[in-house]
N, C-alpha and C. Protein backbone atom coordinates (compact mmCIF):
# COMPACT_ATOMS: atom_id res chain seq x y z
N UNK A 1 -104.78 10.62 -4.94
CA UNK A 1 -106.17 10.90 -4.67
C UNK A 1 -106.77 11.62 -5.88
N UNK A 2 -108.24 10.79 -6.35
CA UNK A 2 -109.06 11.95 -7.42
C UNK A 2 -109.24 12.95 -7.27
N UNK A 3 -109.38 14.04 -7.85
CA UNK A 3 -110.16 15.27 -7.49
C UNK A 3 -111.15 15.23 -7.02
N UNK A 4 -111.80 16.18 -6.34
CA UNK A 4 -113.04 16.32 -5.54
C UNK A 4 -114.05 17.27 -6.57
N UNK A 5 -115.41 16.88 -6.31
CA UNK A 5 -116.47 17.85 -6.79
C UNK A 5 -116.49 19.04 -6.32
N UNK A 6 -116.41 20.20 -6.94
CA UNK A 6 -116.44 21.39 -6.62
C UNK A 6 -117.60 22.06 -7.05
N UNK A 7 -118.92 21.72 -8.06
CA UNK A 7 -119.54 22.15 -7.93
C UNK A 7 -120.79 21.12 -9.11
N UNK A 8 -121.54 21.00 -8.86
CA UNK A 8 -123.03 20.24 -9.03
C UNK A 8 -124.11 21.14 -9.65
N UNK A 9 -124.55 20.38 -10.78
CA UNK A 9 -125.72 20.74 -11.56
C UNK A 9 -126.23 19.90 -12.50
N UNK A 10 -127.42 19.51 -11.70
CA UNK A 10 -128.38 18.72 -11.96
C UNK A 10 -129.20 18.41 -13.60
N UNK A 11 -128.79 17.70 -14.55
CA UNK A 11 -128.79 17.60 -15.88
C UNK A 11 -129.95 16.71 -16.28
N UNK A 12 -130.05 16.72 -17.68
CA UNK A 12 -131.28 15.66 -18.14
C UNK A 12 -131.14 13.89 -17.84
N UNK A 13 -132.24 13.54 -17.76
CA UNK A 13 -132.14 12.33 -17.56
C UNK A 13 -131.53 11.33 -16.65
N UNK A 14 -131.56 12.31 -15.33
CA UNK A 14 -130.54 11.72 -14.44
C UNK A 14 -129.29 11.56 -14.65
N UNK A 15 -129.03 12.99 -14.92
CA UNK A 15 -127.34 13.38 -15.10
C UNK A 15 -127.02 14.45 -14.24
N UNK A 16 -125.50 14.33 -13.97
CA UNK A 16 -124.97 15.28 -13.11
C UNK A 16 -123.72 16.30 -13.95
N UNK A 17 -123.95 17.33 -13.92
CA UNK A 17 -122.31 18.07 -15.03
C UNK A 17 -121.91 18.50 -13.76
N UNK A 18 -120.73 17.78 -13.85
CA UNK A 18 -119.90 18.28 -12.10
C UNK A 18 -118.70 19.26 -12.94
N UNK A 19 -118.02 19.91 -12.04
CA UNK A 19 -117.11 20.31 -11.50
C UNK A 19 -115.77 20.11 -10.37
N UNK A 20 -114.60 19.58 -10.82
CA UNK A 20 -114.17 19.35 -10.03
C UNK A 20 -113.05 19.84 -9.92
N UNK A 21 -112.46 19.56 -8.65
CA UNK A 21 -111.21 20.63 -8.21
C UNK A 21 -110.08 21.03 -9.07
N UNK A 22 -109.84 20.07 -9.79
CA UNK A 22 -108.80 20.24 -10.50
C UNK A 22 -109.44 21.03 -11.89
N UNK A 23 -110.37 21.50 -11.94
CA UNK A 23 -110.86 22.55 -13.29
C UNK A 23 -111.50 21.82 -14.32
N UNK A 24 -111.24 20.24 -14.08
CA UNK A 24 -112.37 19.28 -15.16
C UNK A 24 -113.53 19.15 -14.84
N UNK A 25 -114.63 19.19 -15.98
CA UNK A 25 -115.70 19.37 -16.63
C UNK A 25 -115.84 17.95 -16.76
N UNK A 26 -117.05 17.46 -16.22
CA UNK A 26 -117.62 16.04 -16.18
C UNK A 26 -119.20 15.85 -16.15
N UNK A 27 -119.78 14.47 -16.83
CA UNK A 27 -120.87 14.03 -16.85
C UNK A 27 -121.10 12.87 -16.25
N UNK A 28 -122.30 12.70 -15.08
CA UNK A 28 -122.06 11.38 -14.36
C UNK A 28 -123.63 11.26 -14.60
N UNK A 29 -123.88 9.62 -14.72
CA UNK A 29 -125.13 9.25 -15.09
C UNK A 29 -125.55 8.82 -13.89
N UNK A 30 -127.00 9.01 -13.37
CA UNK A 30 -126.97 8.55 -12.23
C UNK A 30 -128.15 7.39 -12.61
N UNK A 31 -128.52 7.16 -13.81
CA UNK A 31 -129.78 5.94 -14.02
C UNK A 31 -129.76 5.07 -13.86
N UNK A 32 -128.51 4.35 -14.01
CA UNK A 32 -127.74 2.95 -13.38
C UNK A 32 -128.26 2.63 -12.02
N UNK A 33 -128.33 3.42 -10.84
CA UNK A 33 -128.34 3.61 -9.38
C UNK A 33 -130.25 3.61 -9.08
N UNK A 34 -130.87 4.13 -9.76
CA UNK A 34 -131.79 4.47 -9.45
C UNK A 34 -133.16 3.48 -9.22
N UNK A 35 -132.58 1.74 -9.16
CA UNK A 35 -133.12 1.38 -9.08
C UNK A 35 -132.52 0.29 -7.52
N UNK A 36 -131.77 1.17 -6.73
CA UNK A 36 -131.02 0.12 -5.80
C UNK A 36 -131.12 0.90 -4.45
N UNK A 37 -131.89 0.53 -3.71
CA UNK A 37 -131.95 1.10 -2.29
C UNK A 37 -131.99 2.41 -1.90
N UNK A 38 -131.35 3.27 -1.19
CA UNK A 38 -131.56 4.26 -1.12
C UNK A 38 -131.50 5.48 -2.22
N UNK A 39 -131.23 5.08 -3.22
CA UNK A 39 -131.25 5.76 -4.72
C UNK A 39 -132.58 5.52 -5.09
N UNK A 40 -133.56 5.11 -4.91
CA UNK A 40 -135.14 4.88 -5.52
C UNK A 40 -135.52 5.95 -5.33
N UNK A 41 -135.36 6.95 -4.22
CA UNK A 41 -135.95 8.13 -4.33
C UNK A 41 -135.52 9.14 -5.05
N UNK A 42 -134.32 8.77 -5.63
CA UNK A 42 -134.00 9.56 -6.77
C UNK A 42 -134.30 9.97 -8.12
N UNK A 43 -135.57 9.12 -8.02
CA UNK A 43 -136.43 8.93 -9.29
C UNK A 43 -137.28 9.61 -9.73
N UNK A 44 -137.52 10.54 -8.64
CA UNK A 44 -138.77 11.92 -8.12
C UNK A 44 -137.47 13.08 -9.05
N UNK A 45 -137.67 13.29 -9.93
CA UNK A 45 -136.68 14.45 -10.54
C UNK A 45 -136.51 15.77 -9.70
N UNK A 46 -137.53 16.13 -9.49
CA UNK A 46 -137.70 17.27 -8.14
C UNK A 46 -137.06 16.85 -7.23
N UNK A 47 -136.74 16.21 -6.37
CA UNK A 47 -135.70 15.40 -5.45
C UNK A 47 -134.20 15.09 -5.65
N UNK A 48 -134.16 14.75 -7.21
CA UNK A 48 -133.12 14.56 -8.26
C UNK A 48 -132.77 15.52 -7.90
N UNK A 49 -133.19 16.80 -8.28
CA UNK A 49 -132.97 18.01 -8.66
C UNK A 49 -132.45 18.88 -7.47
N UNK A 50 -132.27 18.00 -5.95
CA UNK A 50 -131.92 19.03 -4.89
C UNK A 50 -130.49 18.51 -4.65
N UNK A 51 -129.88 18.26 -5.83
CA UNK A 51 -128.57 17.19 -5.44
C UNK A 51 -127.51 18.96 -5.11
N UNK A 52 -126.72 18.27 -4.02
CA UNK A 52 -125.73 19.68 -3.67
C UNK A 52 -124.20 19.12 -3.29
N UNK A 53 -123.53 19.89 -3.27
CA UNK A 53 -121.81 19.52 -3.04
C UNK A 53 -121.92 19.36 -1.44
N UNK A 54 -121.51 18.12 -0.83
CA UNK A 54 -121.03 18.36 0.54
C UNK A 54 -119.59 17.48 0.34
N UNK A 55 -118.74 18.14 1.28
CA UNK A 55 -117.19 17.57 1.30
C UNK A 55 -116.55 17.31 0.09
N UNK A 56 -117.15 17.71 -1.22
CA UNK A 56 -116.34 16.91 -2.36
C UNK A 56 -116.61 15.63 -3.19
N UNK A 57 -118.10 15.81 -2.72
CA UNK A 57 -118.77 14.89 -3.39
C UNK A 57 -120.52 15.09 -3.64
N UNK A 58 -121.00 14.50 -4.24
CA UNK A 58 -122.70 14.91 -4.15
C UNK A 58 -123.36 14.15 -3.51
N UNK A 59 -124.49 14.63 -2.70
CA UNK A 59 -125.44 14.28 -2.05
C UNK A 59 -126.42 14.93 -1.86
N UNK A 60 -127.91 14.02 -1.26
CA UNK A 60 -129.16 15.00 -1.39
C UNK A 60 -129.40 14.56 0.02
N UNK A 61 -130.39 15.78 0.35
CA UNK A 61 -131.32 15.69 1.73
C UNK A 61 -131.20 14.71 2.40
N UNK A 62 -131.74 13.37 2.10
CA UNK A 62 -131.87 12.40 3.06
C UNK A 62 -131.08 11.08 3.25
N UNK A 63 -129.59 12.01 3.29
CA UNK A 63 -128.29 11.70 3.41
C UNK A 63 -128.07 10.16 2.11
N UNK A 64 -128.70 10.66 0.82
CA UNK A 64 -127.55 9.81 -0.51
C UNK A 64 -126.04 10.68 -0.60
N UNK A 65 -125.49 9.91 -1.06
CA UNK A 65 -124.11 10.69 -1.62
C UNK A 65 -123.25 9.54 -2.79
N UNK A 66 -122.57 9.76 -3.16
CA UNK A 66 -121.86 9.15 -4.62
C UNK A 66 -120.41 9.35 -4.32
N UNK A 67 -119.65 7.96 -3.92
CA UNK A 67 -118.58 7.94 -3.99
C UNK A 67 -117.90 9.36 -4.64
N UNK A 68 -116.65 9.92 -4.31
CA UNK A 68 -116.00 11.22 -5.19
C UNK A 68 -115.16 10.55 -5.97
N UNK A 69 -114.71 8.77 -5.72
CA UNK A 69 -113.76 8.56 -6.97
C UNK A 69 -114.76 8.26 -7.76
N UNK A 70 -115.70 7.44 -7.50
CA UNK A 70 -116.63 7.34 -8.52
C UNK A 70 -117.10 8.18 -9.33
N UNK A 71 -117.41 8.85 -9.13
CA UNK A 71 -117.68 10.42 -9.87
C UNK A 71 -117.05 10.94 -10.83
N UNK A 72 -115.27 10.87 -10.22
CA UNK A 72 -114.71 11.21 -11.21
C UNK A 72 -114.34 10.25 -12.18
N UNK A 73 -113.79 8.92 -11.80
CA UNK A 73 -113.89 7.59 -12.58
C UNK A 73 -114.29 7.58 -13.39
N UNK A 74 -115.83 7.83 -13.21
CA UNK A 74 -116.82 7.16 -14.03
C UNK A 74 -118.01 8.08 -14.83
N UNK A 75 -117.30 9.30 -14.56
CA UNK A 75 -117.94 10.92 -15.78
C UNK A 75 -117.29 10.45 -17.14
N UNK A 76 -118.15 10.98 -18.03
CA UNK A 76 -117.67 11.70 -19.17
C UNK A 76 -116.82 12.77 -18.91
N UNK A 77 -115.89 13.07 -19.20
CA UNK A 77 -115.23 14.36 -18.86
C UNK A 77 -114.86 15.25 -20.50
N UNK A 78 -114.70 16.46 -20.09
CA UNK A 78 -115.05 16.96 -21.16
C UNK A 78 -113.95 18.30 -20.88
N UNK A 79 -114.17 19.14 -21.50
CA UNK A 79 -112.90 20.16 -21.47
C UNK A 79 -112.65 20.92 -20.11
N UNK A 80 -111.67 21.83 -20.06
CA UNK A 80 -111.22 21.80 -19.00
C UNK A 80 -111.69 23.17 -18.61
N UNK A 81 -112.61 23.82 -17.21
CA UNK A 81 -113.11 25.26 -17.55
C UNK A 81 -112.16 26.01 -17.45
N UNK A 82 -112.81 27.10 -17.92
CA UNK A 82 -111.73 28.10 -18.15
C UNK A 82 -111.44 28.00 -19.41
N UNK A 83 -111.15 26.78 -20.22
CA UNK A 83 -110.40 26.40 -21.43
C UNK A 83 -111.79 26.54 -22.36
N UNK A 84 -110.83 27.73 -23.69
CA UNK A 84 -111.92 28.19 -24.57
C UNK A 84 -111.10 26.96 -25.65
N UNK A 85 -112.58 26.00 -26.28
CA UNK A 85 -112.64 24.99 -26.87
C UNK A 85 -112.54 25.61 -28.91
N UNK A 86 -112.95 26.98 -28.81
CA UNK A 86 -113.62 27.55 -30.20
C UNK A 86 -112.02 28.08 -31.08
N UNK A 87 -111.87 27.51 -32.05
CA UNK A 87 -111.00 27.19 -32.72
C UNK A 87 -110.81 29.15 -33.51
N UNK A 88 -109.76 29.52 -33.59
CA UNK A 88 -109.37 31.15 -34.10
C UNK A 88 -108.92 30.92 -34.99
């Protein structure tokens, strides 16, 4: 099983920098989606912008949500938190 989202924040351009259980740092695009059914209202950035963690995955108000393998699948992932990247 992927890791789960542990925590959500809402980025430029219809991006998501998640957090997920296992301590990786990820970027998920959500612009791909935003033109397919219940994702159209995701286009209102203010709306965008109320995206929150339920169960381990993201979703907004009027019940969207994003696969959690997908999420992790299909982020950019990037260093690991906690992990200082700055070279001594």
């Amino acid at each position: 099983m992927n890791p789960r989202v542990k925590k959500v924040t809402p980025g430029p351009g219809f991006t998501l920098l998640l957090e997920f259980t296992n301590g990786e740092l990820g970027t998920y695009d959500c612009s791909p989606l935003l033109d397919f059914g219940v994702f159209t209202e995701m286009r209102d950035v203010t709306y965008f912008n109320r995206a929150f963690v339920l169960d381990g995955t993201v979703a907004w108000p009027h019940d969207q949500d994003i696969d959690p393998d997908t999420l992790y699948l299909d982020s950019v992932r990037g260093v690991v938190a906690g992990e200082d990247s700055r070279q001594t």
